[in-house]
C-alpha atoms as a PDB file:
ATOM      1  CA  UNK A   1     -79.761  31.856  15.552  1.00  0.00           C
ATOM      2  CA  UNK A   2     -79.937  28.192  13.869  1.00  0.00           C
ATOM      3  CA  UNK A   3     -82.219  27.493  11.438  1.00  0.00           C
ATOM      4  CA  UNK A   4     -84.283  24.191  12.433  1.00  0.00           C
ATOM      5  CA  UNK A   5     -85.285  21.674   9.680  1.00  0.00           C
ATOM      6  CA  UNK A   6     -88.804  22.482   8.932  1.00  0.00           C
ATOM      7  CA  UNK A   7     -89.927  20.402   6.278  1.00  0.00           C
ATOM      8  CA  UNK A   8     -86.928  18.474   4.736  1.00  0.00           C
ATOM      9  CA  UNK A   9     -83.362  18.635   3.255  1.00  0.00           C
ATOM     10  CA  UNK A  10     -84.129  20.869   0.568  1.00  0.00           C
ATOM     11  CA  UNK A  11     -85.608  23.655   2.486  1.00  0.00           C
ATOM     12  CA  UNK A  12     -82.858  23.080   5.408  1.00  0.00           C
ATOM     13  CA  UNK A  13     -80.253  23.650   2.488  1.00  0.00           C
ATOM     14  CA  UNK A  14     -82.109  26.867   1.421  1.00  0.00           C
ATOM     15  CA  UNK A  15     -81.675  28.693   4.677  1.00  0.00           C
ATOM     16  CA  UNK A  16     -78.527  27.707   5.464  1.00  0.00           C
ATOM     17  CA  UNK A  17     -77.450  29.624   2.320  1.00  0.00           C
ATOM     18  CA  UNK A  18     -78.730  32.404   3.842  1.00  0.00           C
ATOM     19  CA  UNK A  19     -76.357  35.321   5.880  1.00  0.00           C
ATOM     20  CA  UNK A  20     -76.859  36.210   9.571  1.00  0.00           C
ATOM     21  CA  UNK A  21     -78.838  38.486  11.227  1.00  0.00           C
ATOM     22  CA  UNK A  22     -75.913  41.433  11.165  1.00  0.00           C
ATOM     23  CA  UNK A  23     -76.729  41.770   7.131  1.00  0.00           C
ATOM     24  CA  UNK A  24     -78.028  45.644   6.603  1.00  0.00           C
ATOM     25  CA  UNK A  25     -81.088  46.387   5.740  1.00  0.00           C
ATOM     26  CA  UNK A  26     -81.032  46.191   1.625  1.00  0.00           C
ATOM     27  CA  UNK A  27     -79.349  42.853   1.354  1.00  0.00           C
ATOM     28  CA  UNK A  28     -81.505  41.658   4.427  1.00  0.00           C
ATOM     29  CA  UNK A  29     -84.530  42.726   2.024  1.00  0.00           C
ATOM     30  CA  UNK A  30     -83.300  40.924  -1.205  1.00  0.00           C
ATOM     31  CA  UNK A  31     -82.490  37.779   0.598  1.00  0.00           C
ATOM     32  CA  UNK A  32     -86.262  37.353   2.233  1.00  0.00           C
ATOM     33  CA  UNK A  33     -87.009  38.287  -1.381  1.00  0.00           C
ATOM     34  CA  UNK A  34     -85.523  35.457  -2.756  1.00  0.00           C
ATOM     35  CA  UNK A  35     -86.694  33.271  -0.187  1.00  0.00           C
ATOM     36  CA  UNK A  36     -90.647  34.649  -0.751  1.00  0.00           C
ATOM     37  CA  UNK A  37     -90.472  33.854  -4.575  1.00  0.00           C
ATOM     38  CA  UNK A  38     -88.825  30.348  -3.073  1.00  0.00           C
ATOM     39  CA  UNK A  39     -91.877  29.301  -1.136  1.00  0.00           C
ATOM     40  CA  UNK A  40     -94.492  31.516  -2.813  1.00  0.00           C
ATOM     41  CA  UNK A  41     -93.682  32.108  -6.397  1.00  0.00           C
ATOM     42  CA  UNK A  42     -96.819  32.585  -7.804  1.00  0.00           C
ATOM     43  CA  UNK A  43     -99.928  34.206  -5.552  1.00  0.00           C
ATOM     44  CA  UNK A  44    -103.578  34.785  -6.148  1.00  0.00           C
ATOM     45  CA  UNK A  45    -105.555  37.338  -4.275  1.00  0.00           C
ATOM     46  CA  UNK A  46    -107.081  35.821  -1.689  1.00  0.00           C
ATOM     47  CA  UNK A  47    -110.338  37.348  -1.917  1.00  0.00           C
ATOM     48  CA  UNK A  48    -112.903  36.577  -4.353  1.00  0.00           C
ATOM     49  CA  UNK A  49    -114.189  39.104  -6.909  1.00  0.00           C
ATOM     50  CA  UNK A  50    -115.076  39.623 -10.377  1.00  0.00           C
ATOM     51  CA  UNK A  51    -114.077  43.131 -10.946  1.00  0.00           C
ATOM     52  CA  UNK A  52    -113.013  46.256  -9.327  1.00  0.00           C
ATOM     53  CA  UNK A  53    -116.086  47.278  -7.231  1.00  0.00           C
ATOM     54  CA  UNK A  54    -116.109  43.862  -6.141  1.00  0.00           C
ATOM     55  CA  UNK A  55    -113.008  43.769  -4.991  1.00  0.00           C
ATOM     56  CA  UNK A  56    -113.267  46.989  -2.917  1.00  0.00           C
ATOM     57  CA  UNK A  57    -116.496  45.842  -1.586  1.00  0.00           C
ATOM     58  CA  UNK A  58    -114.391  42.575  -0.278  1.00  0.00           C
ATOM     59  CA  UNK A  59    -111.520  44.622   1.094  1.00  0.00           C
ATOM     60  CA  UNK A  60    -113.623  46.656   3.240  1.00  0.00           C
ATOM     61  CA  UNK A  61    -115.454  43.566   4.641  1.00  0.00           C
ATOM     62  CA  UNK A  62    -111.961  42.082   5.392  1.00  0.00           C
ATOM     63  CA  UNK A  63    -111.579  44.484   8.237  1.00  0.00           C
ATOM     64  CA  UNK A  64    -111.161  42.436  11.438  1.00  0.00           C
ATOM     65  CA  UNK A  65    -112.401  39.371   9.394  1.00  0.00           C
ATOM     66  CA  UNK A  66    -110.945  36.453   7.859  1.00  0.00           C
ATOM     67  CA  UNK A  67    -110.613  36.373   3.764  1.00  0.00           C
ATOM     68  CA  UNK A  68    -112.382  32.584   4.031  1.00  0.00           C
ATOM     69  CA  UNK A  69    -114.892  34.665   5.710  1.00  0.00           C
ATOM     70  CA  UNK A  70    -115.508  37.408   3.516  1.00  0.00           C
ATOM     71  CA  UNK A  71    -115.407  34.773   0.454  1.00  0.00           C
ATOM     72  CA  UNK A  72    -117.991  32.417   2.055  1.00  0.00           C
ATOM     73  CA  UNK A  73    -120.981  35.640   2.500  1.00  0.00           C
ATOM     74  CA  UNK A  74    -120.013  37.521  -0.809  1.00  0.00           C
ATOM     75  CA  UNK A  75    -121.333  35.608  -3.641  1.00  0.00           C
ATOM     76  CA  UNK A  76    -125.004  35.929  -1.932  1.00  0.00           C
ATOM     77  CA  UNK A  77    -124.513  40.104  -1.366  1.00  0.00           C
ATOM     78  CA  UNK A  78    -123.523  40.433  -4.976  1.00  0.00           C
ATOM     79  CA  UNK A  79    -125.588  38.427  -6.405  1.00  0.00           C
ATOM     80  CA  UNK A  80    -127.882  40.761  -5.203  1.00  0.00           C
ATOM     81  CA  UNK A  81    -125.630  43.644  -5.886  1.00  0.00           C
ATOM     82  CA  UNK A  82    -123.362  42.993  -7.997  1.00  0.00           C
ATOM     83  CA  UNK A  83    -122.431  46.380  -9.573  1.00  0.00           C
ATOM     84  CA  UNK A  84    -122.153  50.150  -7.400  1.00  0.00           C
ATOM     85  CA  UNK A  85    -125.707  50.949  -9.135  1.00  0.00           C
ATOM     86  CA  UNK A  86    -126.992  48.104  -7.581  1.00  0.00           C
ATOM     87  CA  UNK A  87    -125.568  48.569  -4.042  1.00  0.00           C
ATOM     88  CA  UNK A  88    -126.721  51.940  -4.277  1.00  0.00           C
ATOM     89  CA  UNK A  89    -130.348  50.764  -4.204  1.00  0.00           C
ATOM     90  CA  UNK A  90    -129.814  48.916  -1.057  1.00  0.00           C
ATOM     91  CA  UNK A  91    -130.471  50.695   2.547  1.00  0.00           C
ATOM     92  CA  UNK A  92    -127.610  49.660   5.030  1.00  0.00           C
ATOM     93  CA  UNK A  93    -130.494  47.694   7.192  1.00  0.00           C
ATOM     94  CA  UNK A  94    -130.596  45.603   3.748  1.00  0.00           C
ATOM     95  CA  UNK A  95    -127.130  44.969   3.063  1.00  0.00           C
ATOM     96  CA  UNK A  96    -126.903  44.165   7.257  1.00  0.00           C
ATOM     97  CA  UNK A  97    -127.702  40.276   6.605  1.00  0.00           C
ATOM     98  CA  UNK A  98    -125.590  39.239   4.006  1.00  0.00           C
ATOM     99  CA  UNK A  99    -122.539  40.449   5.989  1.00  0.00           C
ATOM    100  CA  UNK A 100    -123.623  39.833   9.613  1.00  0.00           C
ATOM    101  CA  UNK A 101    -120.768  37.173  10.116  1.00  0.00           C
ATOM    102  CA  UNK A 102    -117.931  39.743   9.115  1.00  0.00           C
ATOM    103  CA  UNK A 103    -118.328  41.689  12.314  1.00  0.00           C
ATOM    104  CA  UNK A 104    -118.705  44.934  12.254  1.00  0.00           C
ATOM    105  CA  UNK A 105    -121.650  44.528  10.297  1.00  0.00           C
ATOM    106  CA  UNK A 106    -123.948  47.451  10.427  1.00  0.00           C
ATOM    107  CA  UNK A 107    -120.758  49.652   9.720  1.00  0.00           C
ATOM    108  CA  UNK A 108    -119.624  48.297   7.103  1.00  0.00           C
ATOM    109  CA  UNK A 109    -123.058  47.971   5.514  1.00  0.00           C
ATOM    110  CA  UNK A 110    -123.374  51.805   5.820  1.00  0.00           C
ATOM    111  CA  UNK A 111    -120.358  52.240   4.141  1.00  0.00           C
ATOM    112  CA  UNK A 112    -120.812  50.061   1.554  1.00  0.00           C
ATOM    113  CA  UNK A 113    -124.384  51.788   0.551  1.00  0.00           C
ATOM    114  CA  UNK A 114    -122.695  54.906   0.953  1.00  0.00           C
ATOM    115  CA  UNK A 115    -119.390  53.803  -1.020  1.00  0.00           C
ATOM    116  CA  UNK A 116    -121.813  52.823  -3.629  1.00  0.00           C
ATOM    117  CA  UNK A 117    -123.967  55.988  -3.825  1.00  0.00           C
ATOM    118  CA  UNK A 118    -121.014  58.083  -3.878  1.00  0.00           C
ATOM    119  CA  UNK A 119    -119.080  56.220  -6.898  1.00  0.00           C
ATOM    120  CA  UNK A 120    -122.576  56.914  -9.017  1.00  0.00           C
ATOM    121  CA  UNK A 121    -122.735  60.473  -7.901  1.00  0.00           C
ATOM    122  CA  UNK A 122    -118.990  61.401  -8.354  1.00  0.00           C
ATOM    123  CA  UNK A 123    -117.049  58.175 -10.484  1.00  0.00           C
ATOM    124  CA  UNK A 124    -120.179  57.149 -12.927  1.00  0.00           C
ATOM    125  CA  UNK A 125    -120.085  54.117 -10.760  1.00  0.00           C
ATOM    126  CA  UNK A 126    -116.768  53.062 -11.444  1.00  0.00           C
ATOM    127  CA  UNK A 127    -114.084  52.446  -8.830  1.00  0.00           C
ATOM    128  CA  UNK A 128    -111.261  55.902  -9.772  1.00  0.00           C
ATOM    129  CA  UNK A 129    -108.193  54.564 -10.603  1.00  0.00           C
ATOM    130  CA  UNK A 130    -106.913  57.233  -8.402  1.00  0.00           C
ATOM    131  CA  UNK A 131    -105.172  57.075  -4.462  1.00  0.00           C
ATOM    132  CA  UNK A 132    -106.992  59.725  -2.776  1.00  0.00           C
ATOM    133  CA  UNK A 133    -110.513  59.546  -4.734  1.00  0.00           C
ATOM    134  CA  UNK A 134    -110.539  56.059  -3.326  1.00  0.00           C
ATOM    135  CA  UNK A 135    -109.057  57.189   0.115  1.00  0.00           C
ATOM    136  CA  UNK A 136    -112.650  59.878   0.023  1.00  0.00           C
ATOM    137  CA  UNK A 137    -114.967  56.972  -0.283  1.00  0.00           C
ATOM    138  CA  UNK A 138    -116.617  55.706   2.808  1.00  0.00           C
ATOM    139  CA  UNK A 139    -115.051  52.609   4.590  1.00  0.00           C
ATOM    140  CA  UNK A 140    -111.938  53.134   2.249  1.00  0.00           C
ATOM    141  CA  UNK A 141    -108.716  53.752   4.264  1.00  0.00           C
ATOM    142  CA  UNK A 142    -105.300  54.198   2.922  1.00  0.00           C
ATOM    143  CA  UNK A 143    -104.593  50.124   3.191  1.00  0.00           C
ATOM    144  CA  UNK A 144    -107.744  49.234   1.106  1.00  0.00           C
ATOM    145  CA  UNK A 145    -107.328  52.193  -0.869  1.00  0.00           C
ATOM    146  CA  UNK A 146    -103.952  50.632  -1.839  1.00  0.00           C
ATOM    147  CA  UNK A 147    -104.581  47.102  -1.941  1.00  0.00           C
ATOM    148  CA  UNK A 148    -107.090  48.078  -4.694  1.00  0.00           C
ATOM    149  CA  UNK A 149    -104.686  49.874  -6.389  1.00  0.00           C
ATOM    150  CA  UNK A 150    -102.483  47.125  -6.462  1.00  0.00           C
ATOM    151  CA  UNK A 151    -104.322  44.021  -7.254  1.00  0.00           C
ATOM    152  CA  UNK A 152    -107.640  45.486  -9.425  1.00  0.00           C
ATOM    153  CA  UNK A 153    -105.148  48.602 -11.722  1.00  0.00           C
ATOM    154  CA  UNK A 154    -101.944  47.113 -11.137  1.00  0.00           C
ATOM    155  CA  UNK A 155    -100.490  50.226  -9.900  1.00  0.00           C
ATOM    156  CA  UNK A 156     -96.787  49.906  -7.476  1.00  0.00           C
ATOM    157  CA  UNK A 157     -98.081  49.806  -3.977  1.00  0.00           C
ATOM    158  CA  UNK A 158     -97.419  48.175  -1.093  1.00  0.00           C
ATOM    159  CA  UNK A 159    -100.426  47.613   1.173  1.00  0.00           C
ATOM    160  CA  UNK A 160     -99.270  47.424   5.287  1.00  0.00           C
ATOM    161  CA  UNK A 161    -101.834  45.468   7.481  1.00  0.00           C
ATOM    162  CA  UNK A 162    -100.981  43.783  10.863  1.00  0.00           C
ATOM    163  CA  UNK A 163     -99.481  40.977   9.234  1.00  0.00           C
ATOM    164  CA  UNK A 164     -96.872  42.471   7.760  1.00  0.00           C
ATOM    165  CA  UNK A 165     -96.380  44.876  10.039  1.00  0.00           C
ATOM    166  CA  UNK A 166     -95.574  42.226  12.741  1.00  0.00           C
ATOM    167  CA  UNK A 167     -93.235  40.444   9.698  1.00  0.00           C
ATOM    168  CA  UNK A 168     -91.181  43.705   9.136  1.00  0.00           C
ATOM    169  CA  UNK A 169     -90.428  43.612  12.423  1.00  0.00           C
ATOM    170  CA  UNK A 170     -89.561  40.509  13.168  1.00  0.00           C
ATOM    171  CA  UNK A 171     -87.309  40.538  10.133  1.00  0.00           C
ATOM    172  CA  UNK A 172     -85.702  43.741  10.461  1.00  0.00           C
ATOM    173  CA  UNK A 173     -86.737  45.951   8.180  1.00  0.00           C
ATOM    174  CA  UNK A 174     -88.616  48.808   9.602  1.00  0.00           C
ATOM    175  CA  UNK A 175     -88.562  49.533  13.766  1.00  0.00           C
ATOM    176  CA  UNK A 176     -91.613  51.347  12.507  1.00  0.00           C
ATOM    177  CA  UNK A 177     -94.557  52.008  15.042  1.00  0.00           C
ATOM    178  CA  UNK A 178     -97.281  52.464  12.341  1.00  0.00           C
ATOM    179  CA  UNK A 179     -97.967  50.823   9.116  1.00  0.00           C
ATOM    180  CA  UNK A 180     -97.189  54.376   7.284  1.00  0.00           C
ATOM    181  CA  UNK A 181     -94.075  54.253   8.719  1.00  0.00           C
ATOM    182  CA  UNK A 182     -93.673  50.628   7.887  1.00  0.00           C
ATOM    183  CA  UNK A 183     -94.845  50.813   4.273  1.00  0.00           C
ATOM    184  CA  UNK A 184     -92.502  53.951   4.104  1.00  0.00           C
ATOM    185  CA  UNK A 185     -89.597  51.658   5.179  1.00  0.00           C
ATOM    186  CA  UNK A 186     -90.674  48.460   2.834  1.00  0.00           C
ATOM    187  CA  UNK A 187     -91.036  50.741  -0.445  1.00  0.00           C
ATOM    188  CA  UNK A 188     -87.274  51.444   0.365  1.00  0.00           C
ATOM    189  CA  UNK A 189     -85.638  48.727   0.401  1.00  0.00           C
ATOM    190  CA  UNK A 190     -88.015  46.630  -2.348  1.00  0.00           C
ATOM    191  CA  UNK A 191     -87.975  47.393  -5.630  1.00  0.00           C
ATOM    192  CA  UNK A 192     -91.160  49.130  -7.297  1.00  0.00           C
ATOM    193  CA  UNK A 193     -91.876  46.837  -9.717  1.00  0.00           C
ATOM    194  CA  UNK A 194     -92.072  44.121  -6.816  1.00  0.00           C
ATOM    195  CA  UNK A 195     -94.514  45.943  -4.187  1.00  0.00           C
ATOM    196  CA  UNK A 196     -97.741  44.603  -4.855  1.00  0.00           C
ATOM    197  CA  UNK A 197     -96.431  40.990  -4.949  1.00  0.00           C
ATOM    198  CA  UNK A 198     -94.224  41.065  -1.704  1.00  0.00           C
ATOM    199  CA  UNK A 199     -97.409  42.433  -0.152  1.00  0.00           C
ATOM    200  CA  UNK A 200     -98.904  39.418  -1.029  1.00  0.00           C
ATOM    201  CA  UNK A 201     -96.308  36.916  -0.596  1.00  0.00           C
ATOM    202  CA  UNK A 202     -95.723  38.444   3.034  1.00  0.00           C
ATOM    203  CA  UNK A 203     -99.514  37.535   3.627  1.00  0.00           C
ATOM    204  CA  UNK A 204     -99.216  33.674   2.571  1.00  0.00           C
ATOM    205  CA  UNK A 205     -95.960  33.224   4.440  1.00  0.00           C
ATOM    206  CA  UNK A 206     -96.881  34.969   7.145  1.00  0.00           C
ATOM    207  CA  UNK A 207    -100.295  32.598   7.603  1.00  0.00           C
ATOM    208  CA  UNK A 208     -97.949  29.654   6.669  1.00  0.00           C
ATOM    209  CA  UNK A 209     -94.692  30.042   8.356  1.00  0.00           C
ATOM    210  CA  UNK A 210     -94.687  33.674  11.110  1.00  0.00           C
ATOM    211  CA  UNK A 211     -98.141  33.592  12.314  1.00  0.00           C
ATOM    212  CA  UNK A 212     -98.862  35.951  15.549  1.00  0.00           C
ATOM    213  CA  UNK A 213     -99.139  33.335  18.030  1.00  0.00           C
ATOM    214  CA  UNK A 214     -97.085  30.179  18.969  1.00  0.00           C
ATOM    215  CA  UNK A 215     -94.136  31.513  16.208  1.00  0.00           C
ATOM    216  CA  UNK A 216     -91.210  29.172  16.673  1.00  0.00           C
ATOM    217  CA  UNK A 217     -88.391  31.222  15.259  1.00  0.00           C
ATOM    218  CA  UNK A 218     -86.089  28.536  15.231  1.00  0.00           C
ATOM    219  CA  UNK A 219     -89.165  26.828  13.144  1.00  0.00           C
ATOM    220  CA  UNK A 220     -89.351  29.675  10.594  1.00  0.00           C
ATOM    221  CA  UNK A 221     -87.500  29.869   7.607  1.00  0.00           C
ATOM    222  CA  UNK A 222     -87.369  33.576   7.348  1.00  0.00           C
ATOM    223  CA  UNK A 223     -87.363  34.338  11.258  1.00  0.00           C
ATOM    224  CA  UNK A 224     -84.591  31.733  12.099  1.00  0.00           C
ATOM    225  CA  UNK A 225     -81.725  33.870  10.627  1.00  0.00           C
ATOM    226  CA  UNK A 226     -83.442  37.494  10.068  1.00  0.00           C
ATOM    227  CA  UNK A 227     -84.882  37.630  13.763  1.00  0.00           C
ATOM    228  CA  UNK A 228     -82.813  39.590  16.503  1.00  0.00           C
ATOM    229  CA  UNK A 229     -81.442  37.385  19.199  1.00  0.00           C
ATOM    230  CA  UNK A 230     -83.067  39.179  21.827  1.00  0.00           C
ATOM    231  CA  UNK A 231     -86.756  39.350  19.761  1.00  0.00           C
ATOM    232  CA  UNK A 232     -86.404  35.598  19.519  1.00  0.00           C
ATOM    233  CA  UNK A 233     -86.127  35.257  23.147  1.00  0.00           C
ATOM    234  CA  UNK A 234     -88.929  37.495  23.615  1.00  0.00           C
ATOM    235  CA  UNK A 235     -91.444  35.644  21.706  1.00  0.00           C
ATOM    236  CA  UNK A 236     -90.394  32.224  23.246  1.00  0.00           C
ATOM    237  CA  UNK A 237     -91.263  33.548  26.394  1.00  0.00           C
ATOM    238  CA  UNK A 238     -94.440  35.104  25.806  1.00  0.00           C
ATOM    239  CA  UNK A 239     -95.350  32.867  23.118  1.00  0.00           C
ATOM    240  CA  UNK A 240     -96.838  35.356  20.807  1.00  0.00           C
ATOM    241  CA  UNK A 241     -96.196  38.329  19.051  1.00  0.00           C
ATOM    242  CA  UNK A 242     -97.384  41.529  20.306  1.00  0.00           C
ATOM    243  CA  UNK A 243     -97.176  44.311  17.638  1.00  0.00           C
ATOM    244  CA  UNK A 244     -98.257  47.513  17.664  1.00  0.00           C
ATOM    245  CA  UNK A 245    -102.414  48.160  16.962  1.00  0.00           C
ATOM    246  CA  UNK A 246    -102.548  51.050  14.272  1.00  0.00           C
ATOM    247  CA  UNK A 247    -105.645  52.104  11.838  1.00  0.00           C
ATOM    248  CA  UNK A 248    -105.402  49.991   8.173  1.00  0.00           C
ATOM    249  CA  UNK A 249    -108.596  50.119   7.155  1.00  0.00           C
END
């Protein structure tokens, strides 16, 4: 597939460098590599927090909800409850109106309280450094388990949600039905030391560049030489990208 100018010569010239879509897998991987620290070279976590418990508390309000979302309602809910100990205090009913524009709200404000109770009963209200202690906590799936691992202890990991599920696909590197699968199949072909940026540098390029609907492939610079021929068609028919719904909370 040709690459389309997107946004002048010196991105056009940066593609074209690029191999076609017949690469295997690792040197497909280390060229969108190249081309993520190209157009994102330095990211920030999108979501707004001051420490590790706020963090989590943002990740879990993230489910099925924009990060511009989550940013705009959390500096009222912890400035009310800023700390677990704090949160703890609050009855779900109370938490309910500081979050009821996430969606979802009266589950995630049960969680939350009992999140909160549970890291003073077990952690001594600190967030555990620790996979499947976070993973035991209410509202905490393996994605936000992860994501916390990776952006609040800077520990390797490499955090699957729709978004990159739909981008591993369309790039070629996993044919992966769920986002274990897919993470399985990312953490393969990336090295270690790079997880927890990619899985950030996926996210802005993926809002930027590959969103879900109305993807031009031709338009993308990732898509336009990493995309199957046949996917490419797909999507121009349809118009959108349909990938497969799986759990990340």
């Amino acid at each position: 597939m040709l690459c389309r100018r997107a946004s002048g010569a010196r991105q056009l010239r940066y593609v074209l460098r690029v191999a076609p879509s017949s690469l295997d897998r690792q040197t497909r991987a280390t060229r969108i590599a190249a081309q993520l620290d190209h157009y994102f070279p330095a990211v920030a976590i999108p979501l707004d927090h001051g420490d590790a418990f706020q963090l989590l508390v943002a990740v879990i309000l993230s489910a099925q909800c924009t990060d511009a979302r989550v940013n705009q309602v959390t500096p009222a809910l912890f400035a009310r409850a800023p700390d677990a100990a704090a949160m703890a205090e609050l009855s779900p009913e109370d938490i309910t109106p500081y979050i009821k524009s996430c969606g979802l709200a009266p589950s995630k404000a049960k969680a939350l309280a009992g999140m909160s109770r549970i890291l003073l009963e077990r952690h001594a209200g600190q967030v555990p450094d620790d996979l499947a202690a976070l993973e035991a906590l209410p509202g905490v799936g393996h994605k936000t388990a992860s994501v916390v691992m990776a952006q609040a202890f800077h520990q390797p990991a490499f955090p699957v949600d729709t978004h990159i599920h739909r981008l591993a696909g369309r790039w070629q590197l996993s044919r992966a039905r769920t986002v274990e699968e897919v993470e399985r199949d990312l953490k393969a072909v990336f090295p270690r030391d790079r997880w927890s940026t990619l899985h950030l540098q996926f996210i802005y390029f993926g809002r930027a560049y590959c969103t879900a609907r109305q993807h031009d492939p031709a338009g993308c610079p990732i898509c336009c030489w990493a995309m199957s021929k046949a996917r490419a068609d797909a999507e121009r028919r349809q118009g959108s990208s349909k990938p497969v719904r799986a759990r990340t909370a």
